[in-house]
N, C-alpha and C. Protein backbone atom coordinates (compact mmCIF):
# COMPACT_ATOMS: atom_id res chain seq x y z
N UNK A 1 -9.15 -21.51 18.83
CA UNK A 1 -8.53 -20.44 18.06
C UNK A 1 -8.81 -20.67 16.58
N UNK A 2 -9.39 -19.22 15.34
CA UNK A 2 -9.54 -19.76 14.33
C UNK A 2 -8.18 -19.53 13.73
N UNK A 3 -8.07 -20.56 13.16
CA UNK A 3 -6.86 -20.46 11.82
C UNK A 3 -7.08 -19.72 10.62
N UNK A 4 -6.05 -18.74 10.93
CA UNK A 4 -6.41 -18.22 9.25
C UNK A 4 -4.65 -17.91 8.62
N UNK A 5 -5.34 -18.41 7.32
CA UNK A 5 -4.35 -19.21 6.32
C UNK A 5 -3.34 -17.05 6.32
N UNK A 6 -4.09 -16.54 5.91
CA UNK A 6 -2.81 -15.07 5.91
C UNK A 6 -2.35 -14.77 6.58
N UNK A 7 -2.68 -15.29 7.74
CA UNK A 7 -1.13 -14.94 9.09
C UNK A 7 -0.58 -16.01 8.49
N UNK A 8 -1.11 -17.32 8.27
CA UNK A 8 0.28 -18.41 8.12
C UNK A 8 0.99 -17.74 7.13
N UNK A 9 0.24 -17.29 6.17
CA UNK A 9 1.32 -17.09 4.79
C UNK A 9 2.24 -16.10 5.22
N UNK A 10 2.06 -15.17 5.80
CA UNK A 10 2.57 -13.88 6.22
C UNK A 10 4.06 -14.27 7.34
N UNK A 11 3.31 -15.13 7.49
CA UNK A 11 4.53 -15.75 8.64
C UNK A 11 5.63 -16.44 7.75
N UNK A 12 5.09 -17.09 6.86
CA UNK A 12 5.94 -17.99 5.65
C UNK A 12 7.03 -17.00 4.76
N UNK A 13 6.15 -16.19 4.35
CA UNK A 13 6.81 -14.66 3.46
C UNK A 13 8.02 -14.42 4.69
N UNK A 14 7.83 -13.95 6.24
CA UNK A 14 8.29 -13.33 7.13
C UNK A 14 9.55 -14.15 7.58
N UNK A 15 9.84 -15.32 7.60
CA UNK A 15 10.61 -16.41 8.61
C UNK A 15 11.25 -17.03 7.52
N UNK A 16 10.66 -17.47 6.27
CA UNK A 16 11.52 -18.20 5.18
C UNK A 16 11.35 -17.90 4.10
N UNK A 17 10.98 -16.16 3.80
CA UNK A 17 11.51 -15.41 2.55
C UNK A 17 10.52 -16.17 1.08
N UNK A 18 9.16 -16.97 1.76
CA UNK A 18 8.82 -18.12 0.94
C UNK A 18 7.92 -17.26 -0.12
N UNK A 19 8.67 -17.20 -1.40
CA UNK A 19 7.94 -16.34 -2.53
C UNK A 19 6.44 -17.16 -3.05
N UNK A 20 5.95 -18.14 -3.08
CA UNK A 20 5.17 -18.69 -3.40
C UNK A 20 4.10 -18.25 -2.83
N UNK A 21 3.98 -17.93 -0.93
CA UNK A 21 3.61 -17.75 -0.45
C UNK A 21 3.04 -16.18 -0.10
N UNK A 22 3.77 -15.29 -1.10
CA UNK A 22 3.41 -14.03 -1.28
C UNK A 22 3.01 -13.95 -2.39
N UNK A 23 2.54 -15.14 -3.40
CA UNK A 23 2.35 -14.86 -4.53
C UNK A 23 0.84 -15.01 -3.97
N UNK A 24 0.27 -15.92 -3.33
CA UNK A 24 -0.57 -16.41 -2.84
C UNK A 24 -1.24 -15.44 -2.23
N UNK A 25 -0.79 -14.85 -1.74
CA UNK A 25 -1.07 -13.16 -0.31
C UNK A 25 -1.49 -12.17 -2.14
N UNK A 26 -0.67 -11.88 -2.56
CA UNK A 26 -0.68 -11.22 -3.97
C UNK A 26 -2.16 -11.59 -4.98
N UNK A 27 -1.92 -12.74 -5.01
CA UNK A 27 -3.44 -12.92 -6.11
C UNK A 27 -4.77 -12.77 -5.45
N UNK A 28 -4.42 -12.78 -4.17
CA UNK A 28 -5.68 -12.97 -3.17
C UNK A 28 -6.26 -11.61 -2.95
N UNK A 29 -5.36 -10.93 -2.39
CA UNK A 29 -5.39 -9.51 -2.15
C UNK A 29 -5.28 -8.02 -2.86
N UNK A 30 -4.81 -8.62 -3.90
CA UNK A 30 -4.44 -7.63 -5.32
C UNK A 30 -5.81 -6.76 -5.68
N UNK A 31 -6.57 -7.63 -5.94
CA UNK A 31 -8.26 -6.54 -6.71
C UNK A 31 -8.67 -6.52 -5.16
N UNK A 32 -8.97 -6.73 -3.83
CA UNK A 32 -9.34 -5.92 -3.01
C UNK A 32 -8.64 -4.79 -2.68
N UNK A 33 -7.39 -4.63 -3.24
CA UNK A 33 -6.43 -3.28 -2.48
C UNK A 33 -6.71 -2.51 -3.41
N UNK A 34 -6.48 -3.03 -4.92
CA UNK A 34 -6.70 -1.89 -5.96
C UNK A 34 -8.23 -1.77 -6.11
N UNK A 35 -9.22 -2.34 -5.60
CA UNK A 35 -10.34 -1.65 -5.58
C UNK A 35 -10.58 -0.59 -4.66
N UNK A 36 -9.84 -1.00 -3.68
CA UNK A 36 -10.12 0.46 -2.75
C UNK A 36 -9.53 1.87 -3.29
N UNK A 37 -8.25 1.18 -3.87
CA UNK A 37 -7.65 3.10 -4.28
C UNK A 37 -8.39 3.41 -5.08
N UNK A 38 -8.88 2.13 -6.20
CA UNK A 38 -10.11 3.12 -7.26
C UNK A 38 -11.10 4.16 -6.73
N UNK A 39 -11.32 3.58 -5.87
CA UNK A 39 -12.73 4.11 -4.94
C UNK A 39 -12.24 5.76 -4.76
N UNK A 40 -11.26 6.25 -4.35
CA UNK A 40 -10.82 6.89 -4.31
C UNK A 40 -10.10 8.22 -5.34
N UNK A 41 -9.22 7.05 -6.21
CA UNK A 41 -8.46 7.57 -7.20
C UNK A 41 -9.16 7.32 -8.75
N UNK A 42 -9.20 8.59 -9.19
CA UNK A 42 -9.88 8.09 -10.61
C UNK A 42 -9.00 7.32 -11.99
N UNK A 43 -7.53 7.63 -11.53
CA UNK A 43 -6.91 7.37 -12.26
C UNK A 43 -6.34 5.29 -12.54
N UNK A 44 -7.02 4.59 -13.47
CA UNK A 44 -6.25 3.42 -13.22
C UNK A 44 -5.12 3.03 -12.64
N UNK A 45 -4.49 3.70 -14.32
CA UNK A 45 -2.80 2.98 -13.93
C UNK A 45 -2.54 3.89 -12.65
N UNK A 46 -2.54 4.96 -12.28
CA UNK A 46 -1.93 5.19 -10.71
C UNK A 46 -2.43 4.30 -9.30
N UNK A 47 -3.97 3.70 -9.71
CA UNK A 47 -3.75 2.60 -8.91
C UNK A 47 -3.33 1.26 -8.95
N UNK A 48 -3.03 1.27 -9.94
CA UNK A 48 -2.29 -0.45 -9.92
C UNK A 48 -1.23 -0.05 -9.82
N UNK A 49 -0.43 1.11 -9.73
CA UNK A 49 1.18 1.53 -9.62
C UNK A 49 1.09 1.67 -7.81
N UNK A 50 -0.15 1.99 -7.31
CA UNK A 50 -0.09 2.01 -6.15
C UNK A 50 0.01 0.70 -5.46
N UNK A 51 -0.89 0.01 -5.43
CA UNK A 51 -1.05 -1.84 -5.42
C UNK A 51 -0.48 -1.93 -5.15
N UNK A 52 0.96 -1.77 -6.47
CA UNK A 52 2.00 -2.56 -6.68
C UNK A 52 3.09 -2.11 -5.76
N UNK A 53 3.06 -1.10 -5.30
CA UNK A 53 4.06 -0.03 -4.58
C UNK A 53 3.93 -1.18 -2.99
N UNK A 54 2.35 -1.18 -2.62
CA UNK A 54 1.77 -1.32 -1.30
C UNK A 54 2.44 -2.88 -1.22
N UNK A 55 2.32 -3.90 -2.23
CA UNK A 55 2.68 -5.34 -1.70
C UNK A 55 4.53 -5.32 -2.20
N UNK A 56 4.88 -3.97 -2.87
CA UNK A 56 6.16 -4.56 -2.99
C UNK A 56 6.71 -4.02 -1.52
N UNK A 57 6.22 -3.05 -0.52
CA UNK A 57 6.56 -2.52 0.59
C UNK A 57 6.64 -3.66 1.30
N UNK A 58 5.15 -4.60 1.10
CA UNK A 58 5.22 -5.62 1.91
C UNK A 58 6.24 -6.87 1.65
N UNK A 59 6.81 -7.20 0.70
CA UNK A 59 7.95 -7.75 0.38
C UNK A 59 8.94 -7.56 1.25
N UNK A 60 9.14 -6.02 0.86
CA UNK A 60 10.75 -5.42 1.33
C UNK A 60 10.44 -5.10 2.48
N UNK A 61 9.50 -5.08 3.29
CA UNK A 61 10.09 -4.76 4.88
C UNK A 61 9.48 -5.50 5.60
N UNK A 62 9.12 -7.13 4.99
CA UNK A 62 8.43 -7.93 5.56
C UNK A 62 8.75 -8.64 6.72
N UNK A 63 10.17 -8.10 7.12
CA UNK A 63 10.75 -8.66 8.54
C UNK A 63 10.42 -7.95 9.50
N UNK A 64 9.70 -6.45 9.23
CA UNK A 64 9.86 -5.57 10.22
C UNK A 64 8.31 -5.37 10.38
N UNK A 65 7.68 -5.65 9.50
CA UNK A 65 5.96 -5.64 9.65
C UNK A 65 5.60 -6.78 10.44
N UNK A 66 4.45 -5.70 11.53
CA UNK A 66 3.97 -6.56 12.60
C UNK A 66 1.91 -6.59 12.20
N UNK A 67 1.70 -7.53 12.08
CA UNK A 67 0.31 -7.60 11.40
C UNK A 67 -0.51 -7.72 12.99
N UNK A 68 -0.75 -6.41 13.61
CA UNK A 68 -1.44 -6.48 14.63
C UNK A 68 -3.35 -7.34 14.32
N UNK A 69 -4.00 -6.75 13.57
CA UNK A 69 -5.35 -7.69 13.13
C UNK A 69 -5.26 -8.62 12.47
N UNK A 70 -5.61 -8.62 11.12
CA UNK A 70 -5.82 -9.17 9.63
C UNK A 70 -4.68 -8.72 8.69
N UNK A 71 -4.61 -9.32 8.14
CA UNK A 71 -3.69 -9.19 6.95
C UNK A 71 -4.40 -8.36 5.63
N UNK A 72 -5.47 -8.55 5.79
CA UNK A 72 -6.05 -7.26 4.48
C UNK A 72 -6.81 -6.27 5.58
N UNK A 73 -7.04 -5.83 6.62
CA UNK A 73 -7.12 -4.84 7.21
C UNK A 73 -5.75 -4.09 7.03
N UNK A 74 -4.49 -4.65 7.11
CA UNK A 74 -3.52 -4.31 6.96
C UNK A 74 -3.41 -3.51 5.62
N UNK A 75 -3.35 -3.97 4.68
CA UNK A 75 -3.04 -3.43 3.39
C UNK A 75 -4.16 -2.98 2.72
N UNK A 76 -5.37 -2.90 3.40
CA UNK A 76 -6.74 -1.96 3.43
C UNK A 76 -6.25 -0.43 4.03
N UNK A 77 -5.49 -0.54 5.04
CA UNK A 77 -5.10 0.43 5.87
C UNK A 77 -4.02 1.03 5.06
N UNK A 78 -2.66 0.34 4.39
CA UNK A 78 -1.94 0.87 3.73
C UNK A 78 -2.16 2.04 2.61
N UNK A 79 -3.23 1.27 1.90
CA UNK A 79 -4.27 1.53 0.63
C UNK A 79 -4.53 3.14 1.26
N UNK A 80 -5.49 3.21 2.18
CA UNK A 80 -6.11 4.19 2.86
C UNK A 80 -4.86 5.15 2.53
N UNK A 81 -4.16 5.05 3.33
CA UNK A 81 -3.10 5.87 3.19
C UNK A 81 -2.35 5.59 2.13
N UNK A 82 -2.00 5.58 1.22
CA UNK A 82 -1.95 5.46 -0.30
C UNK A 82 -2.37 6.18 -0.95
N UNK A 83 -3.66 5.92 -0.74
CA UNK A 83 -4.90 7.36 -1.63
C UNK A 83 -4.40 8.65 -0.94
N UNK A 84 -4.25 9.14 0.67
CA UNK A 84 -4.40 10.35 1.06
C UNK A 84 -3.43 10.90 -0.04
N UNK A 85 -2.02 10.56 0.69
CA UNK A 85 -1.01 10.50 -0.08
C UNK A 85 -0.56 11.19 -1.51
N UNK A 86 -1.40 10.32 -2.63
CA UNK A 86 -1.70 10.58 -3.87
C UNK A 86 -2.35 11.68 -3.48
N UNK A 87 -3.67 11.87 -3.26
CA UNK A 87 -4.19 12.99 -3.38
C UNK A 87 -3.61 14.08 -2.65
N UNK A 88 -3.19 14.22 -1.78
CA UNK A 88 -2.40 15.36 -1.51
C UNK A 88 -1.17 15.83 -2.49
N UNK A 89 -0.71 15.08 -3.01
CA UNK A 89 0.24 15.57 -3.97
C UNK A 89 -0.17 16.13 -5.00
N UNK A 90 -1.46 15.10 -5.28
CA UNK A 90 -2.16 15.60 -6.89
C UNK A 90 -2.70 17.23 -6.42
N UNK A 91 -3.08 17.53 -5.50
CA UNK A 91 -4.02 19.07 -5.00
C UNK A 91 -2.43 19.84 -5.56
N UNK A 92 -1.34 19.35 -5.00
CA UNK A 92 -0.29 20.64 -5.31
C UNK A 92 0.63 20.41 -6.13
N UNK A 93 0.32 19.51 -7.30
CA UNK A 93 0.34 19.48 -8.50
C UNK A 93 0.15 20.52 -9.21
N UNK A 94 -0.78 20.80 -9.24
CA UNK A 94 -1.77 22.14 -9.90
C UNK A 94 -0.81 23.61 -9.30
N UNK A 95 -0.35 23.61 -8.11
CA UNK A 95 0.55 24.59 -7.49
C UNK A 95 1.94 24.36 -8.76
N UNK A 96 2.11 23.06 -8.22
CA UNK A 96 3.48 23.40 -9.09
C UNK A 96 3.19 23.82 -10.60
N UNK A 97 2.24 22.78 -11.14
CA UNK A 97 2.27 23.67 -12.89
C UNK A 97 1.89 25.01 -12.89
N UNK A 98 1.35 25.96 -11.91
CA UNK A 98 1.27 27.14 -11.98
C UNK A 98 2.59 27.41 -11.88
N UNK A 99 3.08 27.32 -11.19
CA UNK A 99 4.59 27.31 -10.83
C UNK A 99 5.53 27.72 -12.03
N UNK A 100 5.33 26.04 -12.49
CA UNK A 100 6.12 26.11 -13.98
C UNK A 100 5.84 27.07 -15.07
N UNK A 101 4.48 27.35 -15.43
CA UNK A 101 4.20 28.52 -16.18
C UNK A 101 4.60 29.91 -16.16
N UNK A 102 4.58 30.22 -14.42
CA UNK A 102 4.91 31.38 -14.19
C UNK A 102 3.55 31.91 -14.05
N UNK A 103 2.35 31.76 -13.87
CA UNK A 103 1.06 31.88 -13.80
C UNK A 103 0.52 32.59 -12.88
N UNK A 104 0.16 33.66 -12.82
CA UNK A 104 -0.52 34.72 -11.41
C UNK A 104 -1.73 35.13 -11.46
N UNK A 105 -2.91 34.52 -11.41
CA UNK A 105 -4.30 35.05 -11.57
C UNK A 105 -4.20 36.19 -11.27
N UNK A 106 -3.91 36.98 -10.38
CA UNK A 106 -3.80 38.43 -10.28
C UNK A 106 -3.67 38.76 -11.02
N UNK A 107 -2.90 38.76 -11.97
CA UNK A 107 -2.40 39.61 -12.89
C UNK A 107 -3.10 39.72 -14.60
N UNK A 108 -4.47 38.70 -14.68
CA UNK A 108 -5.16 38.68 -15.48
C UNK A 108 -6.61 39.31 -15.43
N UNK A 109 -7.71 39.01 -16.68
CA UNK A 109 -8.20 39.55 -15.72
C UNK A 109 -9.31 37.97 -15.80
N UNK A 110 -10.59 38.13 -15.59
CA UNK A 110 -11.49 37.03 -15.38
C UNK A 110 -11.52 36.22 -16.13
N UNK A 111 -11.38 36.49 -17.89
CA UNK A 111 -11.70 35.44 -19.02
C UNK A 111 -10.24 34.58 -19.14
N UNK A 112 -9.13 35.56 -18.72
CA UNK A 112 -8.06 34.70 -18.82
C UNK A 112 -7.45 33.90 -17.78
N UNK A 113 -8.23 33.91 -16.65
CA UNK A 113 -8.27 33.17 -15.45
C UNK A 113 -8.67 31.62 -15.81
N UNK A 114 -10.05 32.01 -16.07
CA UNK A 114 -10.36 30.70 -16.92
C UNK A 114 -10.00 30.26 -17.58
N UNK A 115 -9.55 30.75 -18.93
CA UNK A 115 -8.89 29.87 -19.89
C UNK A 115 -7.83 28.93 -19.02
N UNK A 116 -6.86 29.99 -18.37
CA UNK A 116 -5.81 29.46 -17.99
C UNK A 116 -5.92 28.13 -16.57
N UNK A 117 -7.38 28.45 -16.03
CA UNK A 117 -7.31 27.32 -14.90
C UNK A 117 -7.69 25.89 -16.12
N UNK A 118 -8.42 26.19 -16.78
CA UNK A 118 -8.69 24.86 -18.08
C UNK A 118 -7.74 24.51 -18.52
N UNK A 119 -6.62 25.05 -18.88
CA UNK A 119 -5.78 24.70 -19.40
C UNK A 119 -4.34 24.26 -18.42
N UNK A 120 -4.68 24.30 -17.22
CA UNK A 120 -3.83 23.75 -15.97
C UNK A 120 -4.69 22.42 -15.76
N UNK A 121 -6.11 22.58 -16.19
CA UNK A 121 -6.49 21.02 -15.58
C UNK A 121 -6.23 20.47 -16.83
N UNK A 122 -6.58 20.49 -18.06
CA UNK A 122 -6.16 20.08 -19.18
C UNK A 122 -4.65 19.62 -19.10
N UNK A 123 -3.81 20.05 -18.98
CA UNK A 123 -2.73 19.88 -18.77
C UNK A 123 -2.02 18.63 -17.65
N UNK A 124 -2.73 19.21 -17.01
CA UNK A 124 -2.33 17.99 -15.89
C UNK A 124 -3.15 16.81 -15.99
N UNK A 125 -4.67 16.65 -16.80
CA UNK A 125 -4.90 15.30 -17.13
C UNK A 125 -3.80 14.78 -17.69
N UNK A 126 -3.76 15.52 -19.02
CA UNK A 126 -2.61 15.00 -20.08
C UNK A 126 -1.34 14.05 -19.34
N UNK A 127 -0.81 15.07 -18.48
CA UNK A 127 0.36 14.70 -17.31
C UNK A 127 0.59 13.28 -17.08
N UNK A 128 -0.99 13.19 -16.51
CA UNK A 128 -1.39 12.06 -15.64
C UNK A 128 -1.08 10.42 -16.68
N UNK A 129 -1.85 10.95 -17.93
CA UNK A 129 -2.26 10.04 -18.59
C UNK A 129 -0.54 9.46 -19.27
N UNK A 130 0.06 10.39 -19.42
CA UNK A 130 1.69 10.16 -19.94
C UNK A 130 2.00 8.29 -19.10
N UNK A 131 3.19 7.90 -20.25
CA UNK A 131 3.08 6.48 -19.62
C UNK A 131 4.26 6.34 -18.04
N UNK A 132 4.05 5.72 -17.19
CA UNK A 132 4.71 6.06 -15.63
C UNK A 132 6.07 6.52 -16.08
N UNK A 133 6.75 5.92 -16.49
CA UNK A 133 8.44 6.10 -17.18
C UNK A 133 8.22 8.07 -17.28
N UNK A 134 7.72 8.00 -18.57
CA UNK A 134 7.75 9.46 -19.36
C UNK A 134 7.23 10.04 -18.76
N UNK A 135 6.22 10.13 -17.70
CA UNK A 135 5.73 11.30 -16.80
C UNK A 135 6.11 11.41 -15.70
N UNK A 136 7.34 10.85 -14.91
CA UNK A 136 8.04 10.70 -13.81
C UNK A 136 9.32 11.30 -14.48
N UNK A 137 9.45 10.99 -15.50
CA UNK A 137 11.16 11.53 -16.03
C UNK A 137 10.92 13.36 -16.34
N UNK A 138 9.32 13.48 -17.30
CA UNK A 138 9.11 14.55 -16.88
C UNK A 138 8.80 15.14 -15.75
N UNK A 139 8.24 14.95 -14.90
CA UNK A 139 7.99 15.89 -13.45
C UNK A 139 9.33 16.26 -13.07
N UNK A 140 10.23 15.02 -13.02
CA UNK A 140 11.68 15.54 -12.60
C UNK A 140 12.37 16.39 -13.25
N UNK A 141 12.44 16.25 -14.36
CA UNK A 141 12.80 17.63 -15.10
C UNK A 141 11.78 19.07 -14.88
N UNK A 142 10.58 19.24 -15.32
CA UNK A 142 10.19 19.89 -15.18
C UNK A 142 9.20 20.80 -14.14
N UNK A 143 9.12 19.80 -13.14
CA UNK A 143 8.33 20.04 -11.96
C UNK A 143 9.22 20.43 -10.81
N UNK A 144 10.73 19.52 -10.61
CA UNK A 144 11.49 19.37 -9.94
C UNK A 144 12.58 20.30 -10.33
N UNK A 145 13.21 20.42 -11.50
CA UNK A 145 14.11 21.62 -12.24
C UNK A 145 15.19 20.88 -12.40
N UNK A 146 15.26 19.34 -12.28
CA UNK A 146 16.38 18.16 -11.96
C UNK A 146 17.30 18.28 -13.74
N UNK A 147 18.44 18.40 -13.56
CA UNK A 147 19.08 17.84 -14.88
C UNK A 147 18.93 16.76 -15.91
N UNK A 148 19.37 16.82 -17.23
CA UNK A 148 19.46 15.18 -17.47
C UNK A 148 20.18 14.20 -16.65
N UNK A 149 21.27 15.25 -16.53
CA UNK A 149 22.11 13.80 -16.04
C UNK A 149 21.86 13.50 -14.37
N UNK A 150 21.24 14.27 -13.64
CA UNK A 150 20.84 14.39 -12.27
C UNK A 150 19.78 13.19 -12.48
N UNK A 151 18.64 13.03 -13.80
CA UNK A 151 17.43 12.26 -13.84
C UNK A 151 18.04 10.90 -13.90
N UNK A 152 19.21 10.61 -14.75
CA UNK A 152 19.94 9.20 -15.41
C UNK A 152 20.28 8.95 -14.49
N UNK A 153 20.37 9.54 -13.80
CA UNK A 153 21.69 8.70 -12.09
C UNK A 153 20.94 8.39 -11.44
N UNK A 154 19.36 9.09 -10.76
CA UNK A 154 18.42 8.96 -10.30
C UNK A 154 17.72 7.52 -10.46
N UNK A 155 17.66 7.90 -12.08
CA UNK A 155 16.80 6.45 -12.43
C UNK A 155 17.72 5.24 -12.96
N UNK A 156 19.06 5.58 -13.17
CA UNK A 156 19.64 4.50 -13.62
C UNK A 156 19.82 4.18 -15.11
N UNK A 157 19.27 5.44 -15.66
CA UNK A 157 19.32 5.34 -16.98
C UNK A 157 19.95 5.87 -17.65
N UNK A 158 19.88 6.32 -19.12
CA UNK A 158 20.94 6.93 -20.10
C UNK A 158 19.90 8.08 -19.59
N UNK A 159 21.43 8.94 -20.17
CA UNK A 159 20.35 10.46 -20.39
C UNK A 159 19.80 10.81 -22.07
N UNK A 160 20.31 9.76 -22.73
CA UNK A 160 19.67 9.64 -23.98
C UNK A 160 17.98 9.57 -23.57
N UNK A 161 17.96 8.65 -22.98
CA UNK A 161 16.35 7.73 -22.47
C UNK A 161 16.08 9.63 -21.67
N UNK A 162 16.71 10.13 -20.91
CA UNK A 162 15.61 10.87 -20.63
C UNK A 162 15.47 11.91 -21.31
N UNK A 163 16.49 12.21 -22.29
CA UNK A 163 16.35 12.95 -23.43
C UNK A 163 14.90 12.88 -24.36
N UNK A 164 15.28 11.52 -24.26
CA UNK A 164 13.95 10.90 -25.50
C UNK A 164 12.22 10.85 -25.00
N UNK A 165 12.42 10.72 -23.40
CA UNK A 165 11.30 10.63 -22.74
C UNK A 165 10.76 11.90 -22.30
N UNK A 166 11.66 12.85 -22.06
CA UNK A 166 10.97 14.24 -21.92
C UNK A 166 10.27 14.87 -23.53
N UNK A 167 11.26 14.77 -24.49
CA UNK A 167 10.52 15.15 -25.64
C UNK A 167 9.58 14.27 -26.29
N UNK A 168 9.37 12.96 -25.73
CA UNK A 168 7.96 12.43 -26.42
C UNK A 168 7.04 13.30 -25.27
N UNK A 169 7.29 13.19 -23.97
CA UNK A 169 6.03 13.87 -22.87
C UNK A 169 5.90 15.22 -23.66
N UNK A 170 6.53 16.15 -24.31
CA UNK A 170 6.06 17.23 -24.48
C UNK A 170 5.43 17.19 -25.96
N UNK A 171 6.33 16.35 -26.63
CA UNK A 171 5.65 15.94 -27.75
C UNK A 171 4.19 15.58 -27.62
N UNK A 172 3.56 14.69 -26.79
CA UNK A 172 2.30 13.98 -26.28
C UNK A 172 1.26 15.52 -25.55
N UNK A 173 2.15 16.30 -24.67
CA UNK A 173 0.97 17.33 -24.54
C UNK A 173 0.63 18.31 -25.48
N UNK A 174 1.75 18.51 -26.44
CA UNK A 174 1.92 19.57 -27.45
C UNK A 174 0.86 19.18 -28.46
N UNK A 175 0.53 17.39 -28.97
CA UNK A 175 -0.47 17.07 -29.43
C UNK A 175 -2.17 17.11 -29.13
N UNK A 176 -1.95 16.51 -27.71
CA UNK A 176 -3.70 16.53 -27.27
C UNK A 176 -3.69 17.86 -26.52
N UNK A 177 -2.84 19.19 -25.90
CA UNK A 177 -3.65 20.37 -26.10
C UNK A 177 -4.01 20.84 -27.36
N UNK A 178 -3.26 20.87 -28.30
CA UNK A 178 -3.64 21.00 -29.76
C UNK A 178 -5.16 20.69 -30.36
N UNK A 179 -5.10 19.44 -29.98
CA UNK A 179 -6.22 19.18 -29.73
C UNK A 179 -7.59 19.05 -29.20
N UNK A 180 -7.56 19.52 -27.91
CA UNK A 180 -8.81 19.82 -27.22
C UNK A 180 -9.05 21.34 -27.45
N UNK A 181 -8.12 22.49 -28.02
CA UNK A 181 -7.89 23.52 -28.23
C UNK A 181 -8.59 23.90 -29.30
């Protein structure tokens, strides 16, 4: 039988909670998982937010995960589904900021179709690029229709903080459409 050291560790993480031993699983496995979502996702930081999502899953439900192959087939596989994931949300993204605008191609006619699909992808780069905090506090407000104080309870924060974090996000698109404009 060959021995391989990531079932032991996995077993170590699994039976005696042994953090060392997921740090180990972590440095090992970290740039093969986030290379795959790159492959996929163009966006950096959403894949190292993913990564990080995928081994903290493996942390927290590490009693209940059963590693039928490999241990990075495993979180190769997670990854996989990670990306769909993302990208399915990101496709109706673009739904919702039409959404938010109030936006009806029908109702324009061709030149302002365009402007306006440029300025939905424009927009939603911008979105993207916002730092995780400030573009999660915005979606919830503005994607979601969530309150301040619905966002503070949510996240645990002041509603000062999401006060302050929605108006830098709009502050931040109000600048670079300005700018590419």
């Amino acid at each position: 039988m060959v021995y391989d050291t990531d079932i032991y560790l996995f077993k170590k993480i699994k039976e005696d909670n042994d953090q060392k031993a997921f740090e180990i699983i972590f440095k090992k496995h970290y740039k093969p998982v986030y290379s795959y979502l790159r492959y996929y996702i163009n966006e950096e930081y959403v894949c190292h937010d993913l990564a990080q999502d995928i081994f903290a899953y493996l942390w927290e439900k590490r009693h209940k995960i059963e590693i039928k192959q490999t241990l990075i087939k495993y979180l190769l596989s997670a990854a996989h589904n990670a990306s769909i994931n993302h990208l399915k949300k990101q496709s109706n993204h673009k739904r919702h900021i039409s959404d938010f605008f109030n936006i009806n191609p029908s109702e324009h006619d061709g030149y302002a179709t365009i402007y306006e699909n440029e300025l939905l992808l424009n927009l939603n780069n911008i979105i993207t690029e916002l730092p995780p905090q400030c573009r999660e506090i915005f979606h919830l407000s503005r994607m979601k229709g969530m309150k301040h104080k619905e966002i503070a309870k949510k996240l645990n924060i002041s509603t000062r903080t999401v006060e302050t974090q929605i108006y830098r996000a709009l502050r931040i698109i109000k600048i670079k459409l300005s700018y590419k404009n």
